[in-house]
Protein backbone atom coordinates (compact mmCIF):
# COMPACT_ATOMS: atom_id res chain seq x y z
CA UNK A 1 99.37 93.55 91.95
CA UNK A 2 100.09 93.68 88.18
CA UNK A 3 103.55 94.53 87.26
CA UNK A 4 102.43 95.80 83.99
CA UNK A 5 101.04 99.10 84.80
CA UNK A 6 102.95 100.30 81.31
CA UNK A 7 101.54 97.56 78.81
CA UNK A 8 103.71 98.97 76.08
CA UNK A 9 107.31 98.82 77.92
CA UNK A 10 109.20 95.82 77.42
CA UNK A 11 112.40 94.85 78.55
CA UNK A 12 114.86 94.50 76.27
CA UNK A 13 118.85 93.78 75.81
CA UNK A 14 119.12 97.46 76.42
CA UNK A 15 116.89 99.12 79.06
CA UNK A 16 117.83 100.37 82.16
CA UNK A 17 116.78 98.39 84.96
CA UNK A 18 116.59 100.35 88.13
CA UNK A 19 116.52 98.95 91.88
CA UNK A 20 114.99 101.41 93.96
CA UNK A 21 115.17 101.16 98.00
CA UNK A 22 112.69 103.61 99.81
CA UNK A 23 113.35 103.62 104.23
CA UNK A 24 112.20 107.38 104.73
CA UNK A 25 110.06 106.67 107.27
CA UNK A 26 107.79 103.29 108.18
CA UNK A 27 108.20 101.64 104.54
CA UNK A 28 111.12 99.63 103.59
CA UNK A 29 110.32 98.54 99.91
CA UNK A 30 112.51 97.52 96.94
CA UNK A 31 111.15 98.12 93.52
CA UNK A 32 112.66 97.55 90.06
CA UNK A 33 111.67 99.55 86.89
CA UNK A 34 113.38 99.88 83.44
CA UNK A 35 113.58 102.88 81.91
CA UNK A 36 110.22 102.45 79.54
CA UNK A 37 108.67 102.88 82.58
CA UNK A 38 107.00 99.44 83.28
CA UNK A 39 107.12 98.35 86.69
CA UNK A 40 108.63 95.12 87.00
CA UNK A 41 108.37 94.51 90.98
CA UNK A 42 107.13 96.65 93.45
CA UNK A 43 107.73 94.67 97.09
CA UNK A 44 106.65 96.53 100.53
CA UNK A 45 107.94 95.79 104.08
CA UNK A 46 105.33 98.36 106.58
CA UNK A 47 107.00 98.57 110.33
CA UNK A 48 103.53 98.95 112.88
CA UNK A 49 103.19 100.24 115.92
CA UNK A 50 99.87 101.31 118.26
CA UNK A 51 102.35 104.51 119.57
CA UNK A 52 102.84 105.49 115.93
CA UNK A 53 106.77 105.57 114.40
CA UNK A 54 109.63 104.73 116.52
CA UNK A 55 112.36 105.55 114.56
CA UNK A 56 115.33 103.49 115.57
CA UNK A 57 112.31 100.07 116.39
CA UNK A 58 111.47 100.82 112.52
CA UNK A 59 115.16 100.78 111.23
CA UNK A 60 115.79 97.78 113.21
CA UNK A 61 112.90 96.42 111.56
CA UNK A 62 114.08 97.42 107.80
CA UNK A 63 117.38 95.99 108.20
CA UNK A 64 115.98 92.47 109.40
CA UNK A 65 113.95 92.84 106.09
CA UNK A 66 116.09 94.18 103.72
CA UNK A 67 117.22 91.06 102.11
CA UNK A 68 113.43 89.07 102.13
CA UNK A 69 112.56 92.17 100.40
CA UNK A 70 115.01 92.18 97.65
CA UNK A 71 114.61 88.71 97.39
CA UNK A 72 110.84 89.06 96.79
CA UNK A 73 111.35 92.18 94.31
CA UNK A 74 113.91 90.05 92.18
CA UNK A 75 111.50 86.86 92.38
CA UNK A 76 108.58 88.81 91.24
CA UNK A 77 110.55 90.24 88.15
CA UNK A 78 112.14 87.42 87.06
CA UNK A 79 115.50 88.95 87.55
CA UNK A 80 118.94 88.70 89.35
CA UNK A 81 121.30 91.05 90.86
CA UNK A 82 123.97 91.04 87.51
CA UNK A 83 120.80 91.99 85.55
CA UNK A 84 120.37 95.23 87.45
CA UNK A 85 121.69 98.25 86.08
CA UNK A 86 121.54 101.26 89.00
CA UNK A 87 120.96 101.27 92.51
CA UNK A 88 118.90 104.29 93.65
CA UNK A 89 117.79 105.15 96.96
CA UNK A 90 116.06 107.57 98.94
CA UNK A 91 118.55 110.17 99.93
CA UNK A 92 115.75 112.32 102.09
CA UNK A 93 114.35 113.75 103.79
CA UNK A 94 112.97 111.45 106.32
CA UNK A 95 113.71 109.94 109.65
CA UNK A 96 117.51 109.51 110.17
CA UNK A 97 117.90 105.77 111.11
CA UNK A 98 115.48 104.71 109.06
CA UNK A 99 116.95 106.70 105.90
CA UNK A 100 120.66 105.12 107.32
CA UNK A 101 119.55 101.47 106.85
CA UNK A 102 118.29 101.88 103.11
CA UNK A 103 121.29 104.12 102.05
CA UNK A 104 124.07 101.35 103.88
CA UNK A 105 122.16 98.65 102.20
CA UNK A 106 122.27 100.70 98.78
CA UNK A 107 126.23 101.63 99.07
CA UNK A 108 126.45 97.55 99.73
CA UNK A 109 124.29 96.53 96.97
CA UNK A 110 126.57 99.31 94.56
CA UNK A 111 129.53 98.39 95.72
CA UNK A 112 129.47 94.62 95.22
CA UNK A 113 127.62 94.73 91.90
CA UNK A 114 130.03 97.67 90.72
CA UNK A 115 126.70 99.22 89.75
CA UNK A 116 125.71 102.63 89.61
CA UNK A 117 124.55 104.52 92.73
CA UNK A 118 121.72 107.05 92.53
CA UNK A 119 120.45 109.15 95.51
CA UNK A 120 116.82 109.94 95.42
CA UNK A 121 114.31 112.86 96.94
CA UNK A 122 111.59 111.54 98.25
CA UNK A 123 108.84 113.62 97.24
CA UNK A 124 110.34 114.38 93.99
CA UNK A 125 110.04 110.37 93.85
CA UNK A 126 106.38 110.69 94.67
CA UNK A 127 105.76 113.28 91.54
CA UNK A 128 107.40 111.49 88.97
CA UNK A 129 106.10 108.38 89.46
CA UNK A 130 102.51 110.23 89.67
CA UNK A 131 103.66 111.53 86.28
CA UNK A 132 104.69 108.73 84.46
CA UNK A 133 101.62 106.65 85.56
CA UNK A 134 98.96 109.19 85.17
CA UNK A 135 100.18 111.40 82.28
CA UNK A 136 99.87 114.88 83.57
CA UNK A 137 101.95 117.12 81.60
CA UNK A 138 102.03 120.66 83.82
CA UNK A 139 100.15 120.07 86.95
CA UNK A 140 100.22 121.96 90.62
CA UNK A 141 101.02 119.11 92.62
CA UNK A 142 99.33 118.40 95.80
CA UNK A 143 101.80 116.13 98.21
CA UNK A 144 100.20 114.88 101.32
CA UNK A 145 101.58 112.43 103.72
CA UNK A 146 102.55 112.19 107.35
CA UNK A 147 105.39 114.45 107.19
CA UNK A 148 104.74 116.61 104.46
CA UNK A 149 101.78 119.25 102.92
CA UNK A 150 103.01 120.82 99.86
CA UNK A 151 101.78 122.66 97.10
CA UNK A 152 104.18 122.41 94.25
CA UNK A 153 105.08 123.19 90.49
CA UNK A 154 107.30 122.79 88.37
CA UNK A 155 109.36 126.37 87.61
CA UNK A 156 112.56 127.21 85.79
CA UNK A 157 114.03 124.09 86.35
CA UNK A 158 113.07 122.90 90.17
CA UNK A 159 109.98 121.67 91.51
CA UNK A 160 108.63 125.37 93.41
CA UNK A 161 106.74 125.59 97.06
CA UNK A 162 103.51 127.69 96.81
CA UNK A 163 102.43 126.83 99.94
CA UNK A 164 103.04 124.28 102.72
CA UNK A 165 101.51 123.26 106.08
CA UNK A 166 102.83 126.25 108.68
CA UNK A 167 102.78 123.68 111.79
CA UNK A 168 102.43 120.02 111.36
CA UNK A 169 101.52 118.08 108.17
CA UNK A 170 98.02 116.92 107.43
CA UNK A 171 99.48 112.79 108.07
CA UNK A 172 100.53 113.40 111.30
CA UNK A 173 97.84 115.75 112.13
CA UNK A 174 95.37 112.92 111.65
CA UNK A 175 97.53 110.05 113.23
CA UNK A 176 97.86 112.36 116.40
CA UNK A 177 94.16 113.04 116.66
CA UNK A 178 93.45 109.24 116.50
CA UNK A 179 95.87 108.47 118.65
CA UNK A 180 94.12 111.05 121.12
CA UNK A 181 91.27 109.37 120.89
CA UNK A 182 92.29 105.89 121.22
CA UNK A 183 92.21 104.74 117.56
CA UNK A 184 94.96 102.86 115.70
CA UNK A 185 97.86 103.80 114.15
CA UNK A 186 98.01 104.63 111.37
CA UNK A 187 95.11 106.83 111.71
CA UNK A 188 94.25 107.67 108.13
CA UNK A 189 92.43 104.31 107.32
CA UNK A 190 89.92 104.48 110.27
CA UNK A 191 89.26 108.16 110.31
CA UNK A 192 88.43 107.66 107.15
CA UNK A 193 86.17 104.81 107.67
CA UNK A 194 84.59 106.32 110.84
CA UNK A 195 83.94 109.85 108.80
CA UNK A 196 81.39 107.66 106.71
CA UNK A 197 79.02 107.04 108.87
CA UNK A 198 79.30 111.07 110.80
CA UNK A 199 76.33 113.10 109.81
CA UNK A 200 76.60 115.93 111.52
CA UNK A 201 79.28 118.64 110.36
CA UNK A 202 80.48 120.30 113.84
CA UNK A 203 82.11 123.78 113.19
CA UNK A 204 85.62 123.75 113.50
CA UNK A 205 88.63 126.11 113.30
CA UNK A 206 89.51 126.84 109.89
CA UNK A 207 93.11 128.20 109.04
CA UNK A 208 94.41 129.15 105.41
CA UNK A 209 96.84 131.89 105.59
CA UNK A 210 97.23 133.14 102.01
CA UNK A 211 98.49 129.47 100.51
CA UNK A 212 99.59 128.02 103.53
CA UNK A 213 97.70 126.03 106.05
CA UNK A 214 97.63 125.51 109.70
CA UNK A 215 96.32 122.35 111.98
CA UNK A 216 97.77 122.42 115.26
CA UNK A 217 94.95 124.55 116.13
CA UNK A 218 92.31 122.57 114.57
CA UNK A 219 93.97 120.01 116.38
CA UNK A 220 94.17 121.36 119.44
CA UNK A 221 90.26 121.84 119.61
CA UNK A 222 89.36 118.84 118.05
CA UNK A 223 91.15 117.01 120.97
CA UNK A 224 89.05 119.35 123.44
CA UNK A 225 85.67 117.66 121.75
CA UNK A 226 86.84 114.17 122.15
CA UNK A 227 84.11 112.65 124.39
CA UNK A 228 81.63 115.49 123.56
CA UNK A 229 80.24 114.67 120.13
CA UNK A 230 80.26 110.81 118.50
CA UNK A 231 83.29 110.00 117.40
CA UNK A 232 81.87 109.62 113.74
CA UNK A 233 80.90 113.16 113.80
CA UNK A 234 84.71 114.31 114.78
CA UNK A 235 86.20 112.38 111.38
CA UNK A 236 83.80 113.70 109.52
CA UNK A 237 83.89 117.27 110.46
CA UNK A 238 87.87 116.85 110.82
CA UNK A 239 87.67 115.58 107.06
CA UNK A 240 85.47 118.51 105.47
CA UNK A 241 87.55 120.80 107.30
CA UNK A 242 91.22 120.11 106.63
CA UNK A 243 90.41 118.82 103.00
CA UNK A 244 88.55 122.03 102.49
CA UNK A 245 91.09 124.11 103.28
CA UNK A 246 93.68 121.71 101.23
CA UNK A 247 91.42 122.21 98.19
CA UNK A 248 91.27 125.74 98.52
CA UNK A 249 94.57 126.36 98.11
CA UNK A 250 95.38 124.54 94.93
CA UNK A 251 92.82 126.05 93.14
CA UNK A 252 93.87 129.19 94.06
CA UNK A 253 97.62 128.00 92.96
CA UNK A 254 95.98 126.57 89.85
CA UNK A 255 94.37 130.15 89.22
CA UNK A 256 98.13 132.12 90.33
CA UNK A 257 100.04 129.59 87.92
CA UNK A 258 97.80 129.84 85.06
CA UNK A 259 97.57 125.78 85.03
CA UNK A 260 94.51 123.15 84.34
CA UNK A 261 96.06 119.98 86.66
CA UNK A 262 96.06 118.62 89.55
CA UNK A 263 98.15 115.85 90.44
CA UNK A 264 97.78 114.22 93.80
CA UNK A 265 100.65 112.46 95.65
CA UNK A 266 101.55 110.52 98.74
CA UNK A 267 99.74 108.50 101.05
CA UNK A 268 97.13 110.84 102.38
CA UNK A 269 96.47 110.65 98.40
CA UNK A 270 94.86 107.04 98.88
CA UNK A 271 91.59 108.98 101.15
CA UNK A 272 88.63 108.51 98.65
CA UNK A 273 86.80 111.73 100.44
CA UNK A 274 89.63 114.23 99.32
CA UNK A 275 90.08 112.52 95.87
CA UNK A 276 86.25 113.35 95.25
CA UNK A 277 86.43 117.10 96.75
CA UNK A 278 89.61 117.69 94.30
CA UNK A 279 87.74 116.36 91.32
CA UNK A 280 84.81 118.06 91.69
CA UNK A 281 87.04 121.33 92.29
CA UNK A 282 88.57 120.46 89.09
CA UNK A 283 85.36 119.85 86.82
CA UNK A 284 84.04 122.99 88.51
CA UNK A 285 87.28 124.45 86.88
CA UNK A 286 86.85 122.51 83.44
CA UNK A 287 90.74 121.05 84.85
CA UNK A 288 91.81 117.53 84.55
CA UNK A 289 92.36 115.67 88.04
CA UNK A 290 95.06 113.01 88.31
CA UNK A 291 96.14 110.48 90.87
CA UNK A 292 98.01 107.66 90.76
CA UNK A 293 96.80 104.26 91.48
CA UNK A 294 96.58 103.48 95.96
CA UNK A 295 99.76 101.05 96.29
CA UNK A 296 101.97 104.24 94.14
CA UNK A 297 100.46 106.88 96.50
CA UNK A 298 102.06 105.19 99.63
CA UNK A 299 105.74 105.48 99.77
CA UNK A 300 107.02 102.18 97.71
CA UNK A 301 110.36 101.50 95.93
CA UNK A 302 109.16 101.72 92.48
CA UNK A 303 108.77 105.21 92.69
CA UNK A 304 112.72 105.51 93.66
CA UNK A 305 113.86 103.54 91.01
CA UNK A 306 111.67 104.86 88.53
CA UNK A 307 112.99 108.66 89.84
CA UNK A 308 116.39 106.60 89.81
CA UNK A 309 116.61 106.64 85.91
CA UNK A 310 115.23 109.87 85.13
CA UNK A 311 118.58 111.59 87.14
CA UNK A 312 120.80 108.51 85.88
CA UNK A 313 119.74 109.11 82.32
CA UNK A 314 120.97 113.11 83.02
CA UNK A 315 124.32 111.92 84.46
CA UNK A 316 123.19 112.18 88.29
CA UNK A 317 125.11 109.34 89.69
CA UNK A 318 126.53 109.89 93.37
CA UNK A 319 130.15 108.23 94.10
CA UNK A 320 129.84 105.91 97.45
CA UNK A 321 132.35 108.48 99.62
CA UNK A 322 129.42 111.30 98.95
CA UNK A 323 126.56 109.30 99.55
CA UNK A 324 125.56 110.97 103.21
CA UNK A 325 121.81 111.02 103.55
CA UNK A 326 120.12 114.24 103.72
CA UNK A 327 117.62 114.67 106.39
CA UNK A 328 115.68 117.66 105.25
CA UNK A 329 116.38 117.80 101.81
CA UNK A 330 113.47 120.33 100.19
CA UNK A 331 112.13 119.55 97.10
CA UNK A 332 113.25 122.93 95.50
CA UNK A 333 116.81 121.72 95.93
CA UNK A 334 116.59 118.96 93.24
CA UNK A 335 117.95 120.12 89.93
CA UNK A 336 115.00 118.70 87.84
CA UNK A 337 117.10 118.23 84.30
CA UNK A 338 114.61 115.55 82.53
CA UNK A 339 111.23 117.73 83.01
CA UNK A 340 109.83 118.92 80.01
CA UNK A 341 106.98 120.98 80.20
């Protein structure tokens, strides 16, 4: 990849340089970014199983990659440790021993540099980095991935829920149906793939309960067709249904919130079909549609050390002793100090 996504940030004698370790869930990267916003390194370690993710197998497989992967990051930016300035990590939520391994090798990293340690949300990681590289100002964000379905904006300081998945998010919703019927994991690449060549659009159970959604249902009967229709058919159909109802919502939070973005986020962001159903929602809206580039909509480090600065820069720095990770940390819990709407 380039590591000049910002052509006009330069390092200099002053910036910030940020580390940034993500672990929430089957990612261990290491990123570094300085505070002009210009990714320097952006290095990703993806744990891979047929079964899906095995929590304590994945941390097992961060922490025998933890140093290759700083290694690589510092290679790739031309750097070394003493020229780091923070250490910031994803605090949550996520997977326990998976969020354990990257916040241990953080309090390490802080410790024997005497550097800094910042503790990160995850999906507030995911927005600002969507932010920064896009240039939305005031968008409803749309966060997708395999354990979350948001709606969010920014209000009165903290990033607001409008609506959320009522069950199970729209990730895991599609790596359990492929699982079901006996695709790989992770499902999202070849439900996507298979949903290209379905031409018929099967009716299917279709749940949107003011603005939240609902797919154990839909998944539950999709399962039930397995073996009854071509399996091209069921992506498709499972595609124009779920994204349908995902669209629907933000426009009707863009509509509520009086706002003319959308900004979409996390790795369910990197399916081509729902990028062109949002952007045609937006036009049809005369809205502006944003989404960051593939490798920044999967969970990475650069988006943690990019998030890093922004709470450094506000005085957000966590002492070693008060590190704990946070599990379920909500996104509405994050005092967001640098936004300026």
């Amino acid at each position: 990849m380039s590591n000049t996504l910002n052509e006009n940030a330069s390092i200099t004698s002053s910036s910030i340089l940020s580390l940034g370790i993500e672990s929430t869930a089957h990612t261990f990267g290491v990123g570094i970014v300085n505070d002009g916003g210009k990714v320097l390194s952006n290095i990703r370690y993806v744990y891979r199983s047929r079964t899906g993710i095995h929590p304590r197998e994945a941390s097992r497989f961060m922490s025998r990659h933890a140093v290759e992967a700083l290694s690589e990051a510092l290679s790739q930016a031309s750097l070394s440790l003493k020229d780091l300035s923070i250490i910031s990590f994803s605090r949550g939520p996520g997977l326990g021993p998976c969020l354990r391994t990257g916040a241990t090798f953080a309090r390490f990293l802080s410790s024997y540099l005497k550097k800094p340690l910042v503790g990160v949300n995850h999906c507030v990681a995911h927005i600002e980095i969507g932010r920064m590289l896009t240039g939305a100002r005031d968008p409803v964000i749309l966060y997708l991935s395999g354990g979350s379905t948001q709606v969010i904006s920014y209000l009165e300081g903290v990033y607001r829920i409008f609506g959320e998945t009522e069950d199970i998010a729209i990730g895991n919703f599609i790596d359990t149906f492929a699982r079901s019927a006996g695709l790989s994991f992770p499902g999202g690449p070849i439900v996507e793939e298979l949903a290209r060549k379905g031409r018929n659009l099967i009716d299917l159970p279709y749940v949107v309960k003011g603005m939240n959604v609902s797919f154990s249902g839909l998944l539950t009967y999709l399962e039930s067709l397995i073996g009854k229709y071509p399996i091209e058919d069921l992506c498709y159909s499972l595609q124009e249904t779920a994204f349908s109802m995902l669209v629907e919502v933000c426009e009707r939070a863009m509509a509520y919130l009086k706002k003319d973005e959308l900004l979409l986020v996390g790795g369910v962001g990197v399916n081509t079909r729902l990028r062109e159903m949002c952007r045609k929602m937006c036009e049809e809206r005369g809205a502006s549609f944003y989404v960051p580039p593939a490798e920044f909509c999967v969970d990475n480090g650069a988006m943690i050390a990019w998030n890093g600065i922004l709470h450094y820069t506000k005085g957000d720095i966590l002492p070693v002793s008060q590190s704990h990770i946070l599990t379920k940390w909500r996104v509405e819990d994050v005092s967001v100090k640098w936004w300026e709407g």
